[in-house]
Protein backbone atom coordinates (compact mmCIF):
# COMPACT_ATOMS: atom_id res chain seq x y z
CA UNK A 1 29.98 -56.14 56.86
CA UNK A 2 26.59 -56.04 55.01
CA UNK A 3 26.34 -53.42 52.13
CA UNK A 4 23.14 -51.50 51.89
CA UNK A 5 21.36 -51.93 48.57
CA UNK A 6 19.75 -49.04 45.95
CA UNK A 7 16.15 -49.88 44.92
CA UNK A 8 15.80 -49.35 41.09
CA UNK A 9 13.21 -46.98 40.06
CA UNK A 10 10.18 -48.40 38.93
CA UNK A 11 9.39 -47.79 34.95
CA UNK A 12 6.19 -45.74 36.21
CA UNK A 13 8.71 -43.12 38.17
CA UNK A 14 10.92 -42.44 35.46
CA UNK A 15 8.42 -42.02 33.19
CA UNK A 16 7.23 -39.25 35.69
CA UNK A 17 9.81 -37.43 36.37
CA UNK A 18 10.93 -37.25 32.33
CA UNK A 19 7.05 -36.23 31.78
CA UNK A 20 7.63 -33.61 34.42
CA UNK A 21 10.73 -31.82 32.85
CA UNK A 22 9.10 -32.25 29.15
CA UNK A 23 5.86 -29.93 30.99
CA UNK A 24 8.86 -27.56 32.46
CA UNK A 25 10.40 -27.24 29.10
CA UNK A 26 7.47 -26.78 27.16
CA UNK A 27 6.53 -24.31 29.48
CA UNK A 28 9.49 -22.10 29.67
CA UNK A 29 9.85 -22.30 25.27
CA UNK A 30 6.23 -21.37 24.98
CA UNK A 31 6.90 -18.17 27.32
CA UNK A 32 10.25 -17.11 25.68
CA UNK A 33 7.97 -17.71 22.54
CA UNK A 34 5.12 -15.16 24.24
CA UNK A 35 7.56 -12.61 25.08
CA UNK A 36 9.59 -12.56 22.21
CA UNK A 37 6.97 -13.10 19.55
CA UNK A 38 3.48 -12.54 20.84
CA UNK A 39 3.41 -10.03 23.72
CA UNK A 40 6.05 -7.54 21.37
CA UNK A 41 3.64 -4.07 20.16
CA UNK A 42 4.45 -1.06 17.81
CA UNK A 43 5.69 1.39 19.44
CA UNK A 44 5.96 5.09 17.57
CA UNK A 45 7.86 8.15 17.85
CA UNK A 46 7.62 11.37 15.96
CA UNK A 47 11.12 12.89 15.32
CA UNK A 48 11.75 16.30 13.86
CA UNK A 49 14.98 18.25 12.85
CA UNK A 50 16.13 21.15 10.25
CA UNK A 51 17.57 20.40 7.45
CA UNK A 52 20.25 23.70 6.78
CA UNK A 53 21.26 22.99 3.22
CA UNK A 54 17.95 22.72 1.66
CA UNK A 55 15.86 26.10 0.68
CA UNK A 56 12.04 25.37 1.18
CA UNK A 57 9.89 24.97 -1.84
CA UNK A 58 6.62 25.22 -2.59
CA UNK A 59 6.64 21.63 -4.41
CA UNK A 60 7.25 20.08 -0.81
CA UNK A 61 3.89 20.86 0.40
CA UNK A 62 2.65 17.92 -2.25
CA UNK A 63 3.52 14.22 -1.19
CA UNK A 64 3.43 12.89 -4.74
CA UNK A 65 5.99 15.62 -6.06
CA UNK A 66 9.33 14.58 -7.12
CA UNK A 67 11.08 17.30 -4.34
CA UNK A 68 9.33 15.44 -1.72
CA UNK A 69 10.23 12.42 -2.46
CA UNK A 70 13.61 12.83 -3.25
CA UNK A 71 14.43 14.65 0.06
CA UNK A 72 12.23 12.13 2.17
CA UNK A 73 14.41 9.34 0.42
CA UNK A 74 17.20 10.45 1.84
CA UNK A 75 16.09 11.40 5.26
CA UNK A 76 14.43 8.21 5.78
CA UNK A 77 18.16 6.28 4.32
CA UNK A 78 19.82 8.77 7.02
CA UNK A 79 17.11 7.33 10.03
CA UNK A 80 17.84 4.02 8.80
CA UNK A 81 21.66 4.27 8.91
CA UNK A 82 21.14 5.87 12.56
CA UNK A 83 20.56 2.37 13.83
CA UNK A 84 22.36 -0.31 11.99
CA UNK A 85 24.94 -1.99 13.72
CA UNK A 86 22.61 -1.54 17.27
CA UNK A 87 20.82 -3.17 19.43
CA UNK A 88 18.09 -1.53 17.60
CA UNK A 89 18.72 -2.59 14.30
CA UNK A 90 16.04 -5.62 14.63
CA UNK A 91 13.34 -3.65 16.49
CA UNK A 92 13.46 -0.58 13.87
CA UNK A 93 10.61 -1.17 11.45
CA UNK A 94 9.94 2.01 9.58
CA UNK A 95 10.88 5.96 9.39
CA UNK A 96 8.35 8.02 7.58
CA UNK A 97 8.67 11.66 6.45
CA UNK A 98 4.76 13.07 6.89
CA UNK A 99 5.25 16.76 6.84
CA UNK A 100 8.10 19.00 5.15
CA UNK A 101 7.50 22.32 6.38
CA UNK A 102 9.60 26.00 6.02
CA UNK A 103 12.07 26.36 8.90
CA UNK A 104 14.56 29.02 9.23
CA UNK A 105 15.98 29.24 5.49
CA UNK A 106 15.93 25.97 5.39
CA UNK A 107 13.39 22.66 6.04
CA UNK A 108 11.90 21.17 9.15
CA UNK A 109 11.30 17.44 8.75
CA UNK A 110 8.99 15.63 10.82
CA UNK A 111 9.08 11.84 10.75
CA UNK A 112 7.32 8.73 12.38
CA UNK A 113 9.61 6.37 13.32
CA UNK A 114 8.25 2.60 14.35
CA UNK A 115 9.81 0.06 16.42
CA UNK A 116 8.50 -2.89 17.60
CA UNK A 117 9.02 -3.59 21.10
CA UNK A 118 8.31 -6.34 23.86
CA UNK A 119 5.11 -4.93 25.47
CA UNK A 120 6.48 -4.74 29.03
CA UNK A 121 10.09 -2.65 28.07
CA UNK A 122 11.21 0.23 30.07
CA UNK A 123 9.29 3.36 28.06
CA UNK A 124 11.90 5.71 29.15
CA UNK A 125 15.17 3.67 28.58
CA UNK A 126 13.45 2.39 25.27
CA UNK A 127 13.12 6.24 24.42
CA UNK A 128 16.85 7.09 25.26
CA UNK A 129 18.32 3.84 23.24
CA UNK A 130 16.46 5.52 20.12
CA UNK A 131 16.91 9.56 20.92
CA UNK A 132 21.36 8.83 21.15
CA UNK A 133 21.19 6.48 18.49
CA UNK A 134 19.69 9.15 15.90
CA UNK A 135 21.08 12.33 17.89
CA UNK A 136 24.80 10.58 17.25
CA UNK A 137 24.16 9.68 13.30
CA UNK A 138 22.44 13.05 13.28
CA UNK A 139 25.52 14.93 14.70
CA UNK A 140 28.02 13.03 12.87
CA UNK A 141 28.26 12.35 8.82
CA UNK A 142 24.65 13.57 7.49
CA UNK A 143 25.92 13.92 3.89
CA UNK A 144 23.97 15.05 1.67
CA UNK A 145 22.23 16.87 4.57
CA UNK A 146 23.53 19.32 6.47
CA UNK A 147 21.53 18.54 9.97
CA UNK A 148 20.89 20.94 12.80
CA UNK A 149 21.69 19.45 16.13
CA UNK A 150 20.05 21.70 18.28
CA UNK A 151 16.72 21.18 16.34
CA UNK A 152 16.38 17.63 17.20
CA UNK A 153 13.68 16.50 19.26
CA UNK A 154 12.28 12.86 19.92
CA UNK A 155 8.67 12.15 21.29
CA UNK A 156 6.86 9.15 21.63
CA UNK A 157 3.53 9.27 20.53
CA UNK A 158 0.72 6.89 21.26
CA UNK A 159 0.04 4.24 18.55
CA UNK A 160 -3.63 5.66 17.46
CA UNK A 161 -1.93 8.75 16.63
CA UNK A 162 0.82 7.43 15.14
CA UNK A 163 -1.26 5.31 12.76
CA UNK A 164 -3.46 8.38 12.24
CA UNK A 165 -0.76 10.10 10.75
CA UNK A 166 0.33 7.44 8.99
CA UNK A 167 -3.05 6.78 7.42
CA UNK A 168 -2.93 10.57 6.43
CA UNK A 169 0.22 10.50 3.56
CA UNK A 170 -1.21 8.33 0.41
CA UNK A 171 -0.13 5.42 -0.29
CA UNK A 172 1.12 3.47 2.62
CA UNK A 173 -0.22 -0.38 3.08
CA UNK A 174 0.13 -3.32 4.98
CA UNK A 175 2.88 -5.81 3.38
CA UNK A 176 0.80 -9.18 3.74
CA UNK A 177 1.43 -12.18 2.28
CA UNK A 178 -1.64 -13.59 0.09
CA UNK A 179 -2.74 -16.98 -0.55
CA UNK A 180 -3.16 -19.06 -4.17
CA UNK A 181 -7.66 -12.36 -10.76
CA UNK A 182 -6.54 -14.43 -13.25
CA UNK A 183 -3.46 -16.64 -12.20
CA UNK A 184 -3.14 -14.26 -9.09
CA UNK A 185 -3.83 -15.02 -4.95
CA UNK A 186 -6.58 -14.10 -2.36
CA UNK A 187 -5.68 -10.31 -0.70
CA UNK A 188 -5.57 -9.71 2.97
CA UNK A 189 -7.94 -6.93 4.48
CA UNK A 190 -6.15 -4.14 4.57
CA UNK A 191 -3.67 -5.00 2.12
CA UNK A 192 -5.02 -2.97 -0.90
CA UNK A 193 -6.75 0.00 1.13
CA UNK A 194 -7.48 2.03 -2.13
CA UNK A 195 -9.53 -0.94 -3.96
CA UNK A 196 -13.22 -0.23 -3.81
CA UNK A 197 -16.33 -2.09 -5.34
CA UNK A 198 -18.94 -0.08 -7.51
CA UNK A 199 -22.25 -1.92 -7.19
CA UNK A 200 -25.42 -1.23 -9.29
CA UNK A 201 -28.29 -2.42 -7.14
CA UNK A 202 -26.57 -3.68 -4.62
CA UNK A 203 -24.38 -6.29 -6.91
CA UNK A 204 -20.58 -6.02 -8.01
CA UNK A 205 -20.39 -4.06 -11.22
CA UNK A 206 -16.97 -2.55 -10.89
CA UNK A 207 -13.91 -1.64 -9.33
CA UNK A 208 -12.46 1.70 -8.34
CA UNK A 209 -9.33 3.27 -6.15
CA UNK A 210 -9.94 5.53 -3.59
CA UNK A 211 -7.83 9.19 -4.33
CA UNK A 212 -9.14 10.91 -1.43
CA UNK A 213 -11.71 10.68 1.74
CA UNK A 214 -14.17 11.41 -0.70
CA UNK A 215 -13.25 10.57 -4.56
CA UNK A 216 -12.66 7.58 -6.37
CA UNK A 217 -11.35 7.43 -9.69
CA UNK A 218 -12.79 4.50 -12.48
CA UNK A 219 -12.96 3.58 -15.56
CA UNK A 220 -16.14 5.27 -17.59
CA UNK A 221 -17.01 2.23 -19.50
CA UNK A 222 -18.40 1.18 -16.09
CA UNK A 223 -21.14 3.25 -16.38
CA UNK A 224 -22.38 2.39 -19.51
CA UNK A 225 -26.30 2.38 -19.77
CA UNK A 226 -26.77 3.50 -16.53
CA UNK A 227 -25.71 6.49 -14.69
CA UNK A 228 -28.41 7.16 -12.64
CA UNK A 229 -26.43 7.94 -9.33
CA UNK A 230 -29.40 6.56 -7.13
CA UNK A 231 -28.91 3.16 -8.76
CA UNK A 232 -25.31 3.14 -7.34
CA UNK A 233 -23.07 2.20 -4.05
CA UNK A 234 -19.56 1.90 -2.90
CA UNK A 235 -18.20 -0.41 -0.61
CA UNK A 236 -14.55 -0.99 0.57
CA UNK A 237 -12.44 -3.74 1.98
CA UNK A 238 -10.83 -7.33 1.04
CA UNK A 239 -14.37 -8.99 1.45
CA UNK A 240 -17.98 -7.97 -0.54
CA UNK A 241 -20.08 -9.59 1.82
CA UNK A 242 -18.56 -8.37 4.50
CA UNK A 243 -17.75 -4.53 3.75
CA UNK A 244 -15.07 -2.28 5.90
CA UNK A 245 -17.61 0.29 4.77
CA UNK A 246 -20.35 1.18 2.24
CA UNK A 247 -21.17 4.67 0.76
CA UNK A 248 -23.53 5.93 -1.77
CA UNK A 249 -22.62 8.20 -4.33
CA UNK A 250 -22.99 11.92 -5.19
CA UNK A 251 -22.13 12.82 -8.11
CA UNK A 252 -20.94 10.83 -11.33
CA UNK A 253 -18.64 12.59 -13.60
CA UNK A 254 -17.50 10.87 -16.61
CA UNK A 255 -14.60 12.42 -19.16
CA UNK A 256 -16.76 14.37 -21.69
CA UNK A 257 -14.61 13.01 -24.76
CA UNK A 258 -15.75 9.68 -23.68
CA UNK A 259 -17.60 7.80 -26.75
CA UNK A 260 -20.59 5.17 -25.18
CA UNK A 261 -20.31 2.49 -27.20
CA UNK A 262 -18.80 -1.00 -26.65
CA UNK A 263 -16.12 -0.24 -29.80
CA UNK A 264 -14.97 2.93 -28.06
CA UNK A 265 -11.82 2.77 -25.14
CA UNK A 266 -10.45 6.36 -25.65
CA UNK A 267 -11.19 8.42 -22.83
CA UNK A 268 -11.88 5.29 -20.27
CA UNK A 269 -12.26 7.35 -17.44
CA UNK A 270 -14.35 8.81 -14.39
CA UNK A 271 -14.65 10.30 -10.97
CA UNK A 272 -16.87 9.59 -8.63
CA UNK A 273 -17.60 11.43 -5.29
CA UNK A 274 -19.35 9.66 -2.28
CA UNK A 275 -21.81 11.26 -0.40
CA UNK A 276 -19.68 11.17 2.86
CA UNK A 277 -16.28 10.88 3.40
CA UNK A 278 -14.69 7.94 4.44
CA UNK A 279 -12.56 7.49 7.39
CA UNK A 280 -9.31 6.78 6.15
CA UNK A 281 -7.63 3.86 8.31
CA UNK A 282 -5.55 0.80 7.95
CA UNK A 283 -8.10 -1.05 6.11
CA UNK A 284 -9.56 2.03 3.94
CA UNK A 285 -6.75 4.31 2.05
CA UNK A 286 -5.56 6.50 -0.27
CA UNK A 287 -3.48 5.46 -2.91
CA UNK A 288 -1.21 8.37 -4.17
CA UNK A 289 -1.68 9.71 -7.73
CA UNK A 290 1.47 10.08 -10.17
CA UNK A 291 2.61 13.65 -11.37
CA UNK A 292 1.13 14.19 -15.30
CA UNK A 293 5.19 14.41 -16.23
CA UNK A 294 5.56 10.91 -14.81
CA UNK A 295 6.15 8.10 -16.89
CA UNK A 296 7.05 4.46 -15.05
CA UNK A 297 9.53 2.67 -16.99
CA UNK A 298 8.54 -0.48 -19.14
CA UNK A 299 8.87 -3.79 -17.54
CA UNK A 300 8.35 -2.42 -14.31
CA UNK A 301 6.63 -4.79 -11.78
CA UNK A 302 2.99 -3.57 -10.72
CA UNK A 303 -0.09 -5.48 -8.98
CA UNK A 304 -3.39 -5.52 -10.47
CA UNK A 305 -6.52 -6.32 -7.93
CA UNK A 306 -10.10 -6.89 -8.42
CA UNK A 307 -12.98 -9.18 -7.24
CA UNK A 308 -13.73 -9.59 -11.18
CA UNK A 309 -13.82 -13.44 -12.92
CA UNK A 310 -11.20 -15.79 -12.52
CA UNK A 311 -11.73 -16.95 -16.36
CA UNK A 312 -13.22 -15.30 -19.50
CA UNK A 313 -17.05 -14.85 -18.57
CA UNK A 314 -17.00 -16.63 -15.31
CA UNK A 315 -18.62 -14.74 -12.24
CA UNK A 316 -17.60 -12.17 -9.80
CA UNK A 317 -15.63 -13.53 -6.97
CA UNK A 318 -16.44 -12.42 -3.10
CA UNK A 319 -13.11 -11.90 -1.85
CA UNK A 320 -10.40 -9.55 -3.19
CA UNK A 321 -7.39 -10.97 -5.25
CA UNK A 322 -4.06 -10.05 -6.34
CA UNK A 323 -1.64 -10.74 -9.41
CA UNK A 324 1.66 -9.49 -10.81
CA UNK A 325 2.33 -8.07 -13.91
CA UNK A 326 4.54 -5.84 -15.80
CA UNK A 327 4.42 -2.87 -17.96
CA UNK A 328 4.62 -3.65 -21.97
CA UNK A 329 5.59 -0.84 -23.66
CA UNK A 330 2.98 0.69 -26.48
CA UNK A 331 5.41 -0.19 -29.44
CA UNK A 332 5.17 -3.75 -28.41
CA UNK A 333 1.52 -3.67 -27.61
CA UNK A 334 0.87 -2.34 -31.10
CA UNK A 335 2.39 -5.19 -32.79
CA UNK A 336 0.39 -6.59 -35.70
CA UNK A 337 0.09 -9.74 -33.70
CA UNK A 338 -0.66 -7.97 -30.21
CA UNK A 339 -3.15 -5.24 -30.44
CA UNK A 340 -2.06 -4.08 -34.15
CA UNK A 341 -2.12 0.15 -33.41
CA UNK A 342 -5.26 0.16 -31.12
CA UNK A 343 -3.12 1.63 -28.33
CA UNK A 344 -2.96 5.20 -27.67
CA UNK A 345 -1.18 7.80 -25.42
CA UNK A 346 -3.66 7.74 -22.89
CA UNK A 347 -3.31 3.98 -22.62
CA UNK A 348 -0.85 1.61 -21.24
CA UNK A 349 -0.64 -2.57 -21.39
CA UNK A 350 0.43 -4.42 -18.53
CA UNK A 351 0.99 -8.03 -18.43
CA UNK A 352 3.00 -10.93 -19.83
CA UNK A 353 2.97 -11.79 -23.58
CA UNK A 354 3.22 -15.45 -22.87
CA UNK A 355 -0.13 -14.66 -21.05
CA UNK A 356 -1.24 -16.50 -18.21
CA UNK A 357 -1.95 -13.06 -15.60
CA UNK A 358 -3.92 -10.70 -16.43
CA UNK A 359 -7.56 -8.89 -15.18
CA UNK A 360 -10.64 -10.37 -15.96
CA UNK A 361 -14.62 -9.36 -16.24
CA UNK A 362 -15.67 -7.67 -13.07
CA UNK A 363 -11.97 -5.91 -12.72
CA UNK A 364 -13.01 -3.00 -15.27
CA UNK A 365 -12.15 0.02 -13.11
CA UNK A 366 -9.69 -1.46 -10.67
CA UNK A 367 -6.47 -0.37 -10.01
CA UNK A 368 -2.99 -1.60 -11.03
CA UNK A 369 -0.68 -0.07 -8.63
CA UNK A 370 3.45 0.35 -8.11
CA UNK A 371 5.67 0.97 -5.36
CA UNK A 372 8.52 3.73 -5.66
CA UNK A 373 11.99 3.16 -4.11
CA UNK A 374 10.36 4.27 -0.23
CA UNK A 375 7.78 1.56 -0.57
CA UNK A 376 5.20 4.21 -1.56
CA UNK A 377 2.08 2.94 -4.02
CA UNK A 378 1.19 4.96 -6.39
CA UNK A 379 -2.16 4.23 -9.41
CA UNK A 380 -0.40 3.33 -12.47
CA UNK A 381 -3.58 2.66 -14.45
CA UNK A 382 -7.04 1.72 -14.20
CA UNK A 383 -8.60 -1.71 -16.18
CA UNK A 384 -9.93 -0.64 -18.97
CA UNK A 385 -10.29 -3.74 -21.73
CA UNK A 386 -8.44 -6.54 -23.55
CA UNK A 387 -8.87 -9.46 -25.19
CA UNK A 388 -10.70 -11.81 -23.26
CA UNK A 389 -8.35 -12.70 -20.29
CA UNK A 390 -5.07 -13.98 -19.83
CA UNK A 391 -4.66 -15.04 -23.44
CA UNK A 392 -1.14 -15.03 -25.17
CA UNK A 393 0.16 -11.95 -27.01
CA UNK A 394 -3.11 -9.79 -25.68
CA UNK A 395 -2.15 -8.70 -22.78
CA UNK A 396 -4.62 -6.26 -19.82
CA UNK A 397 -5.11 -2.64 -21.75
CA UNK A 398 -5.05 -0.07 -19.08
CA UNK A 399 -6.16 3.66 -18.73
CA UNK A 400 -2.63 5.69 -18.15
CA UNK A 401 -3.53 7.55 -14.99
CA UNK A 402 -0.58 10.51 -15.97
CA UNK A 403 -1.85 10.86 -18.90
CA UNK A 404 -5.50 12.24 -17.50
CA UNK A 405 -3.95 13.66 -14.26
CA UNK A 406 -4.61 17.41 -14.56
CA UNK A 407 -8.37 16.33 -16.02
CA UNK A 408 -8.68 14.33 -12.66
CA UNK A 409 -7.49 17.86 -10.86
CA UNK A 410 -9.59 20.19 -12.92
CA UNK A 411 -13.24 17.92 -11.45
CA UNK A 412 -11.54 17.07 -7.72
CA UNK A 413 -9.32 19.27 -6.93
CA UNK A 414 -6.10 16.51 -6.02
């Protein structure tokens, strides 16, 4: 009986066929990575309800006051709860109170809510996962709220309008990471909205924050020699050759206590109003201004940014960087050894007595910024002088932005 024989494979054929199923792998991980990475989208909803147990106040009506934060807190904690331990859990990126309005004897609260979805999901199931998910936290346990059920409603809302509200409470940012200011890293656009550069013919003077669509707040020093506002422009964005924007200016208005002379850093302060508004978007933004009552606690964690000198007397940089520091308290700062009584009420340090952070030349102006407990930024102070840069035991001198707040009222009306 013969036996019929198997030819082998030849080396060539097997390498083939594993080539083949290498190109079939490859293909189906790079689209699982496409779908569940690349071709996902924000997707926004606005959601509004009344709050029974809360009387309306006249305080809610400002973002920055401490009513409106303190009930947004804990509407936004309640949102948040609503979807832990779902299939949502992951996709749920943000809830944002934007309006607080009368309702009722009590409050209506409307809030953006952002998800981020694959691109190609269901819209209508995707909007019926998220309306029972909050309807059931919002009929259940509520405590400390006291929620109205039948006030609920959920609508999804298109993402240039949810972004436009957005853009519209003060502020709100993009949480970037940065890469490798004095000892600090390079920002993303868009990451510090508020930062602006003054420019005096056209070249980097100073910075400034953005308050408004049409103010910016400084430090006066900035100004010194030349206030002639024909001489000066504003431009906004991570990158000075490259601008978001660029405004000139309208009016100049320095604090009329202010001293000018290079001894002088009482009064450090200044408002500035463009001659147009700006557009307020991701890139360009408000920051939010702290009540004059407010005090932020020392050792608290804040960010300075500028495009000023990475070392004492070096130049300008083009591109807009970032660097940690924390809040010294006066007593310290006034230390014989530190800055031996030269700091005042109005002023605040911020830095590290070991040194090695700090603003620079070409920062004066600039803001140095906090987040609260909602991930709100708010302008601590504005860089106002020190002792060259970075140096141990002289930490950045700032102007304390509470401290002036009703004189920044009085000239802008914010």
């Amino acid at each position: 009986m013969s036996r019929s024989r198997t030819r082998p494979w030849e080396p060539w054929m097997i390498a083939l066929i594993v080539l083949a199923i290498v190109l079939v792998l490859a293909t189906v991980i790079g689209l699982l990575v496409y779908f569940l990475i690349y071709d996902q989208k924000l997707f926004f909803y606005n959601a509004s309800f009344r709050i029974n147990n809360v009387q309306y106040k006249s305080s809610f009506d400002k973002q920055t006051s401490a009513e409106f934060t303190e009930l947004s807190k804990s509407i936004e904690i309640l949102i948040k709860q609503a979807f832990q331990a779902t299939p949502l859990e992951k996709r749920f990126i943000n809830a944002r109170v934007v309006k607080l309005s009368p309702a009722n004897e009590g409050v209506l609260a409307d809030v953006v809510l952002i998800f981020k979805f694959i691109a190609t999901n269901n819209k209508e199931i995707l909007w019926t996962n998220i309306y029972y998910s909050l309807w059931k936290k919002l009929k259940s346990s509520t405590w400390p709220l006291s929620i109205d059920i039948s006030s609920y409603k959920l609508s999804e809302m298109n993402e240039e309008n949810g972004i436009t509200l957005l853009n519209h409470c003060c502020g709100t940012r993009l949480d970037r990471s940065g890469e490798r200011i004095q000892g600090g890293t390079i920002a993303g656009e868009g990451e510090w909205p508020w930062q602006a550069s003054l420019q005096l013919n056209g070249i980097h003077r100073c910075g400034a924050t953005l308050i408004s669509d049409n103010w910016l707040v400084t430090a006066a020093h900035c100004f010194r020699g030349v206030r002639d506002v024909r001489s000066w422009t504003s431009s906004f964005g991570a990158r000075l050759r490259l601008p978001t924007m660029r405004r000139n200016l309208r009016q100049i208005i320095i604090h009329e206590h202010y001293a000018n002379n290079v001894m002088n850093h009482e009064y450090d302060i200044a408002v500035v109003q463009m001659s147009s508004p700006v557009e307020l978007t991701t890139a360009v933004h408000r920051v939010c201004l702290p009540e004059a009552s407010y005090n932020f606690p020392d050792n608290k964690t804040c960010v300075v940014t500028g495009f000023g000198a990475l070392k004492d007397d070096g130049p300008s940089v083009a591109e807009l960087r970032q660097t940690e520091v924390k809040i010294i308290s006066n007593e310290i700062c006034n230390r014989r050894k530190v800055y031996n009584g030269a700091i005042s009420p109005g002023m605040l340090c911020a830095g590290y007595l070991e040194g090695g952070k700090d603003a620079c030349q070409g920062d004066s102006g600039g803001p140095l910024v906090t987040s609260d407990s909602r991930g709100i930024w708010y302008l601590v102070g504005i860089v106002s002088w020190g002792d060259e840069c970075a140096k141990p035991d002289k930490p950045g001198v700032y102007t304390r932005v509470s401290y002036y707040r009703d004189w920044i009222a009085f000239h802008t009306g914010i």
